[in-house]
PDB file of N, CA and C in Angstrom:
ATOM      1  N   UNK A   1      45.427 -90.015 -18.571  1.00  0.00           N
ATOM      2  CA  UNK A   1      45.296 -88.621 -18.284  1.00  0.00           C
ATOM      3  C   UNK A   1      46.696 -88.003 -18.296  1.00  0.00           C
ATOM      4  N   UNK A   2      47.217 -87.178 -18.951  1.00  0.00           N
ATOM      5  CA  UNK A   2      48.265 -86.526 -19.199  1.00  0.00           C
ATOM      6  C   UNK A   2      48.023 -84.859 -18.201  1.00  0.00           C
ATOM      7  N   UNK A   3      49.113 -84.905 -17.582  1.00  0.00           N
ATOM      8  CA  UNK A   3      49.613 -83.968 -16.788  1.00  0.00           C
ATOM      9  C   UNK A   3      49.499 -82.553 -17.354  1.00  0.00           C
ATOM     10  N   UNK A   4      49.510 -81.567 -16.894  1.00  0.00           N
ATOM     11  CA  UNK A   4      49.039 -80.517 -17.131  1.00  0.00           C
ATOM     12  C   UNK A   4      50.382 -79.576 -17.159  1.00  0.00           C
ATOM     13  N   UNK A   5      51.399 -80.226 -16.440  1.00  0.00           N
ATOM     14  CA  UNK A   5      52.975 -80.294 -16.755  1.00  0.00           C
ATOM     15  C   UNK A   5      53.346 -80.109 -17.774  1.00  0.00           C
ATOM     16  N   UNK A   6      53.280 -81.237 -18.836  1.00  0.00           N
ATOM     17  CA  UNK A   6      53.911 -80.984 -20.220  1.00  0.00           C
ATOM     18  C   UNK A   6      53.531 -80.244 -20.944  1.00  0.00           C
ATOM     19  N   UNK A   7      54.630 -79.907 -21.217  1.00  0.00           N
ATOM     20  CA  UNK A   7      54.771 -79.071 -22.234  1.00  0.00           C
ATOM     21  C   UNK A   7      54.584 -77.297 -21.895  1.00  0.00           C
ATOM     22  N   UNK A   8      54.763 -77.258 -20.538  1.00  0.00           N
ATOM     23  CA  UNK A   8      53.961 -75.965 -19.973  1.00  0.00           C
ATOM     24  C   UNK A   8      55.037 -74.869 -20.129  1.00  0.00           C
ATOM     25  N   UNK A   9      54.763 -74.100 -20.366  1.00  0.00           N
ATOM     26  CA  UNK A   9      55.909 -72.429 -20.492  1.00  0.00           C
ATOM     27  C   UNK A   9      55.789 -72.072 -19.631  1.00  0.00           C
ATOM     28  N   UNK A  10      54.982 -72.114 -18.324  1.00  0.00           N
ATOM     29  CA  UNK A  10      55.624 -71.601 -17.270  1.00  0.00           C
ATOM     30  C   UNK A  10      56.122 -72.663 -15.660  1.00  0.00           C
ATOM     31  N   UNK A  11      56.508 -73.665 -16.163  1.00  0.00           N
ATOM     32  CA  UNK A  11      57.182 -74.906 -15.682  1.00  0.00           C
ATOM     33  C   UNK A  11      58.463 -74.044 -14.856  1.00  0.00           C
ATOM     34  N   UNK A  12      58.598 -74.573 -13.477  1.00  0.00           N
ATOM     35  CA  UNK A  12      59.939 -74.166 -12.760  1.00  0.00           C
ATOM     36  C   UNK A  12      59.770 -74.977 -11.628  1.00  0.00           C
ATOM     37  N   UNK A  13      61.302 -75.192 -11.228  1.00  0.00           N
ATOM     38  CA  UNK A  13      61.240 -76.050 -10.088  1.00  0.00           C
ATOM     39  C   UNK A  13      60.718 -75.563  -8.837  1.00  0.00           C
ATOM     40  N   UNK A  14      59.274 -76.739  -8.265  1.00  0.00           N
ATOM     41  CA  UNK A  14      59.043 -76.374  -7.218  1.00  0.00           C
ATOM     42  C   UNK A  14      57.559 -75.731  -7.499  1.00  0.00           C
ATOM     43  N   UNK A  15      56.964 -76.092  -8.610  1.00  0.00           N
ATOM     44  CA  UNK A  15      56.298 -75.079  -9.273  1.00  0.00           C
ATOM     45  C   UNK A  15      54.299 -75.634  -8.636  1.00  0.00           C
ATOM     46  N   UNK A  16      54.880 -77.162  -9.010  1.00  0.00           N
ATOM     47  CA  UNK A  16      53.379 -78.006  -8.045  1.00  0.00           C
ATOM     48  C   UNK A  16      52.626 -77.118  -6.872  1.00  0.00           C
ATOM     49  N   UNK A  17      53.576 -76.956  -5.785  1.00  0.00           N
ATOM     50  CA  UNK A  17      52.660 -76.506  -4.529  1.00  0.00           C
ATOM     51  C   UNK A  17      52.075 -74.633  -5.191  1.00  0.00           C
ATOM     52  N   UNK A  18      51.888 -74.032  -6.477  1.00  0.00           N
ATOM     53  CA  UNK A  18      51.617 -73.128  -6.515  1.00  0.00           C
ATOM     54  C   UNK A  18      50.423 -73.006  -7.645  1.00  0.00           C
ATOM     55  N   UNK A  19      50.820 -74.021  -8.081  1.00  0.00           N
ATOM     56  CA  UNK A  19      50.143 -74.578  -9.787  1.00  0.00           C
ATOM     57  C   UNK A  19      48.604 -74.596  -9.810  1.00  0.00           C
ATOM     58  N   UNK A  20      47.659 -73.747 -10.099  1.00  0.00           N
ATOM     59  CA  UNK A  20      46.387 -74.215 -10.075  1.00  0.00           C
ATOM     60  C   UNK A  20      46.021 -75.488 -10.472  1.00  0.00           C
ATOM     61  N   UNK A  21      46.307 -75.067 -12.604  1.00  0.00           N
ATOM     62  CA  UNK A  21      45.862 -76.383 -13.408  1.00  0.00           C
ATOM     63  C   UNK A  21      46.343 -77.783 -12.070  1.00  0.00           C
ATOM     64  N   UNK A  22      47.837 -77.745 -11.681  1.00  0.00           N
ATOM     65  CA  UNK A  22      48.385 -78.663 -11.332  1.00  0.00           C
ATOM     66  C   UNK A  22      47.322 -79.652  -9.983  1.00  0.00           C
ATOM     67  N   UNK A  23      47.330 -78.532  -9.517  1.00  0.00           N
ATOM     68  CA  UNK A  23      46.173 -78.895  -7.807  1.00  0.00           C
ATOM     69  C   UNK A  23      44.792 -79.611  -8.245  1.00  0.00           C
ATOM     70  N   UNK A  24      44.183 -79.037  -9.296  1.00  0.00           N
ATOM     71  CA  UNK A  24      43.190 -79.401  -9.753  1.00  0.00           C
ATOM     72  C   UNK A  24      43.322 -80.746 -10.480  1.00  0.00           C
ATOM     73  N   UNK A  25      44.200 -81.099 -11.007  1.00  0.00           N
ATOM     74  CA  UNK A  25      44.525 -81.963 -11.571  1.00  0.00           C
ATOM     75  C   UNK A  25      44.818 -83.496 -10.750  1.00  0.00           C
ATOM     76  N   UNK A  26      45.723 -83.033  -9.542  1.00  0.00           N
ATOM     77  CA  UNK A  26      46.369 -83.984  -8.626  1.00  0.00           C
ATOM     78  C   UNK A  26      44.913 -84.489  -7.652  1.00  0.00           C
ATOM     79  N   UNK A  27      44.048 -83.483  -7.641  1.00  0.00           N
ATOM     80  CA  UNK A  27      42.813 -84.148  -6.495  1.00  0.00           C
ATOM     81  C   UNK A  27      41.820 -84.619  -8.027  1.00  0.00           C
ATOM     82  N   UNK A  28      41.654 -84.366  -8.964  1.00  0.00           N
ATOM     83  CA  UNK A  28      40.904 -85.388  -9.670  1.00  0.00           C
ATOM     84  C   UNK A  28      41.796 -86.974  -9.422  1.00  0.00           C
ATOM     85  N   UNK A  29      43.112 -86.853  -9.533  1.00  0.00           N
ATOM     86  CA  UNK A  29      43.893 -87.971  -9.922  1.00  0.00           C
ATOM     87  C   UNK A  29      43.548 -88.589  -8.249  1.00  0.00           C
ATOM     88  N   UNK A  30      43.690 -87.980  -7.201  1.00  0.00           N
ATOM     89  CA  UNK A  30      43.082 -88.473  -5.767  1.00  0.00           C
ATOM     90  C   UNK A  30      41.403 -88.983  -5.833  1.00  0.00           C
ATOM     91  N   UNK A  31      41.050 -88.282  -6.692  1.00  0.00           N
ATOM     92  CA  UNK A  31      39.387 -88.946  -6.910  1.00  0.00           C
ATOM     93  C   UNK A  31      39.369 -90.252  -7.410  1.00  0.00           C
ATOM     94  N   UNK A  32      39.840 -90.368  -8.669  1.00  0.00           N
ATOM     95  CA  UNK A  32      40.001 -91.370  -9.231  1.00  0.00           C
ATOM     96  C   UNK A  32      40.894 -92.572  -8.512  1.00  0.00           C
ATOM     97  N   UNK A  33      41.752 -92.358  -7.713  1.00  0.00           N
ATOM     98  CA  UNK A  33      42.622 -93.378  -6.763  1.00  0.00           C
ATOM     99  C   UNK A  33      41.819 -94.064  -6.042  1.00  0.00           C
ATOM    100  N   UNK A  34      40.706 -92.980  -5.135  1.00  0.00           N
ATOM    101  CA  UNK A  34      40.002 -93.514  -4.396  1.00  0.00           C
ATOM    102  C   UNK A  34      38.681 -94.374  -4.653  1.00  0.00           C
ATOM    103  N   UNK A  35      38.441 -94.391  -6.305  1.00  0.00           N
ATOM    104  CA  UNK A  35      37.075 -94.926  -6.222  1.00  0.00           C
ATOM    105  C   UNK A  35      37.724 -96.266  -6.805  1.00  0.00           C
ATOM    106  N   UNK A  36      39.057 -96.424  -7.801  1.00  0.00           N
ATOM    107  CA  UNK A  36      39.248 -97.385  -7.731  1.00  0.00           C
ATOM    108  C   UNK A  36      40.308 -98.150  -6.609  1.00  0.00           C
ATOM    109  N   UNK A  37      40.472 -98.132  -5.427  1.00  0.00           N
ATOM    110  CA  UNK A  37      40.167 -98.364  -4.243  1.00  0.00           C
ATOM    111  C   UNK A  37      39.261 -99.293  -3.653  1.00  0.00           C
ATOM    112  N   UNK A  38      38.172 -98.188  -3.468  1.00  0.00           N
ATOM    113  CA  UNK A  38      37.181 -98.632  -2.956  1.00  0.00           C
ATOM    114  C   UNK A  38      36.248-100.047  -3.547  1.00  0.00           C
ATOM    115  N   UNK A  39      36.355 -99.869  -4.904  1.00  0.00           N
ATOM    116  CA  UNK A  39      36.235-100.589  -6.279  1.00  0.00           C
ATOM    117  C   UNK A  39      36.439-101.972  -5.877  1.00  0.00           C
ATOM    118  N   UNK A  40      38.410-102.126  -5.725  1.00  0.00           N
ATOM    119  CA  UNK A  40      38.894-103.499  -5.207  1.00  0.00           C
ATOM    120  C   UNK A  40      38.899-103.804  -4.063  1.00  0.00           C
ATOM    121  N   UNK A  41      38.408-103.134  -2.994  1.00  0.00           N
ATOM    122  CA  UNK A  41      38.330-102.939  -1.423  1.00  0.00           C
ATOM    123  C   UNK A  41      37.830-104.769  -0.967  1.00  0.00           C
ATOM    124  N   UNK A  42      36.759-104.888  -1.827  1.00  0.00           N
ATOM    125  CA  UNK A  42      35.535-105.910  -1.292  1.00  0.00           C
ATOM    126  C   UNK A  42      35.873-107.277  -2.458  1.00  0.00           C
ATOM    127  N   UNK A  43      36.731-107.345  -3.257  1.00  0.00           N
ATOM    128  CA  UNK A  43      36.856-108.215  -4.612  1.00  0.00           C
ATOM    129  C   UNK A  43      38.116-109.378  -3.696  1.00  0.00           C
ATOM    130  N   UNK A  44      37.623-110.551  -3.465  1.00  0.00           N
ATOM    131  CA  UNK A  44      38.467-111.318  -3.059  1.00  0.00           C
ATOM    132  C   UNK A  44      39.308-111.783  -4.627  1.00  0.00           C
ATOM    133  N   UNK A  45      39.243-111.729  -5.568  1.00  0.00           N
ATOM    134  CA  UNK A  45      40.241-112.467  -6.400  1.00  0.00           C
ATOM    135  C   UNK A  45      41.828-111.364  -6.501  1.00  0.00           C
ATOM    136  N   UNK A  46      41.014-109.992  -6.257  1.00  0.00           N
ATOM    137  CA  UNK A  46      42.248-109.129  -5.924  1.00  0.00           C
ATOM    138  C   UNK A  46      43.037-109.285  -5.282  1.00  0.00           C
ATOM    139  N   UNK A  47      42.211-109.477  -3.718  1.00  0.00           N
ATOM    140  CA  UNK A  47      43.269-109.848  -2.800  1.00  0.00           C
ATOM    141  C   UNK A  47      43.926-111.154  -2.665  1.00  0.00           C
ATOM    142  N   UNK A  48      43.551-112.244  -3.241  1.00  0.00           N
ATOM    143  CA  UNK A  48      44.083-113.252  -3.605  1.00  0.00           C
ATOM    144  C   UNK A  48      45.481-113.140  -4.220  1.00  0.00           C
ATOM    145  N   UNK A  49      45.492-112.288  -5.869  1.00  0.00           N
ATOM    146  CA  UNK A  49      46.325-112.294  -6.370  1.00  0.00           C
ATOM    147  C   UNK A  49      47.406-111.479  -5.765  1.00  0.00           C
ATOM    148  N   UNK A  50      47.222-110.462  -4.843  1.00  0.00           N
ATOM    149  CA  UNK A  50      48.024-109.661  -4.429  1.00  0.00           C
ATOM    150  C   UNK A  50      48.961-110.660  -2.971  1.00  0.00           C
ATOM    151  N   UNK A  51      48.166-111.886  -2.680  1.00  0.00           N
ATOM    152  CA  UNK A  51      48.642-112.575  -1.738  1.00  0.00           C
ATOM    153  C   UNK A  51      49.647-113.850  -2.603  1.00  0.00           C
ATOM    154  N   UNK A  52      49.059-114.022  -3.579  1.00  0.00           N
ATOM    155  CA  UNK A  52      50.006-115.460  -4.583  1.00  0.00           C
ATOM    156  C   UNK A  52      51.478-114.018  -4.894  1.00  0.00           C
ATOM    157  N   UNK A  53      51.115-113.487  -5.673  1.00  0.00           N
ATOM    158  CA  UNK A  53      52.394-112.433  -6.014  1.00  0.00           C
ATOM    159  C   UNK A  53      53.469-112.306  -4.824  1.00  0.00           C
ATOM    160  N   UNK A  54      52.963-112.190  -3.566  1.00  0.00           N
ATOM    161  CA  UNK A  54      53.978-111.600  -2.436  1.00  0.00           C
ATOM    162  C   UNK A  54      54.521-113.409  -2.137  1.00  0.00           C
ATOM    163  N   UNK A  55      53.816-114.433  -2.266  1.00  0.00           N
ATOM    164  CA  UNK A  55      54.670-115.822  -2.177  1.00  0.00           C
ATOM    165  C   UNK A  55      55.356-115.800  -2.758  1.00  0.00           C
ATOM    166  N   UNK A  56      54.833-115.948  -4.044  1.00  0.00           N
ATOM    167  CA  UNK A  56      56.176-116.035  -5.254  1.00  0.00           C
ATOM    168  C   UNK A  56      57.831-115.038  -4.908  1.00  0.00           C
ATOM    169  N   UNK A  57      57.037-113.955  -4.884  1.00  0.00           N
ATOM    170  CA  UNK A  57      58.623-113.284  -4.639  1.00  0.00           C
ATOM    171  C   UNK A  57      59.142-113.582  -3.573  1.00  0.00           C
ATOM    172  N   UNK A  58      58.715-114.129  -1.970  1.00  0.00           N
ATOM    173  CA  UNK A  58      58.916-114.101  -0.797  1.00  0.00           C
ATOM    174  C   UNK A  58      59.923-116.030  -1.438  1.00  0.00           C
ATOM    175  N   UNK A  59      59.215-116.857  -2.071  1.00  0.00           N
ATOM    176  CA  UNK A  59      60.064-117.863  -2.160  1.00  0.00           C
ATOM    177  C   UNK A  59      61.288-117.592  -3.082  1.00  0.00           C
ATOM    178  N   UNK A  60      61.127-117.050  -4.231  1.00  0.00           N
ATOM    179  CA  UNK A  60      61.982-116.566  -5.044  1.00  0.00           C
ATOM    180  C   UNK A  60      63.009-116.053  -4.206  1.00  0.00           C
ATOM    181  N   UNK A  61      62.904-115.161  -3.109  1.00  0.00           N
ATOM    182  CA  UNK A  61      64.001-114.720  -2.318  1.00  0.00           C
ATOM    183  C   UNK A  61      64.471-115.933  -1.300  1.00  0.00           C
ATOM    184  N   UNK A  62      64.190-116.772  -1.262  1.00  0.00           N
ATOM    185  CA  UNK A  62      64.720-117.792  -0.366  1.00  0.00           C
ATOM    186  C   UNK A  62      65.491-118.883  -1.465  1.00  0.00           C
ATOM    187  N   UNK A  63      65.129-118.882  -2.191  1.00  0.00           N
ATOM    188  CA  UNK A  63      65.874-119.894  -3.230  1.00  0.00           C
ATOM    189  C   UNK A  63      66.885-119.193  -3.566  1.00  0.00           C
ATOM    190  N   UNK A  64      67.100-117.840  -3.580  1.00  0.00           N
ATOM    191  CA  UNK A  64      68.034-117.285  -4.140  1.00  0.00           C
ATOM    192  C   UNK A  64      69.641-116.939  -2.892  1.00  0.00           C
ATOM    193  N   UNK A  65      68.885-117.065  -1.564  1.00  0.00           N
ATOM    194  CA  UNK A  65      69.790-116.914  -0.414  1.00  0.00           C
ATOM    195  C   UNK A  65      71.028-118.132  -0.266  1.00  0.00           C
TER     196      UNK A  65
END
C-alpha cells in the first residue's frame, strides 16, 4: 500500500495531523495491523520463532563480550 504522501503537491512539514487522504489512510493501515495481530496472537510457531530469534541474538551478544 503506497502512501498517499508521494508524490503529493500539497506536502509540507507537519502536514499528517491535518491530512484527510493521510488519516484515512493511517487507520486503514491500523486496521490492517490489528487483524494481522490478532491473526498471530494464538499461532504457537510464531511465538516460537520470535523466542529462537531473541536466543540467538541474546547469545551472539555474549560471545561477542
Amino acid at each position: 500500500m503506497i502512501a498517499p504522501c508521494k508524490e503529493c503537491t500539497e506536502r509540507s512539514l507537519g502536514c499528517h495531523c491535518t491530512c484527510e487522504r493521510y488519516i484515512c489512510y493511517a487507520a486503514i493501515c491500523e486496521e490492517h495491523r490489528k487483524k494481522r495481530q490478532a491473526a498471530f496472537a494464538g499461532d504457537a510457531a510464531v511465538f516460537l520463532a520470535g523466542n529462537a530469534t531473541k536466543m540467538k541474538q541474546k547469545n551472539h551478544n555474549r560471545r561477542r563480550k
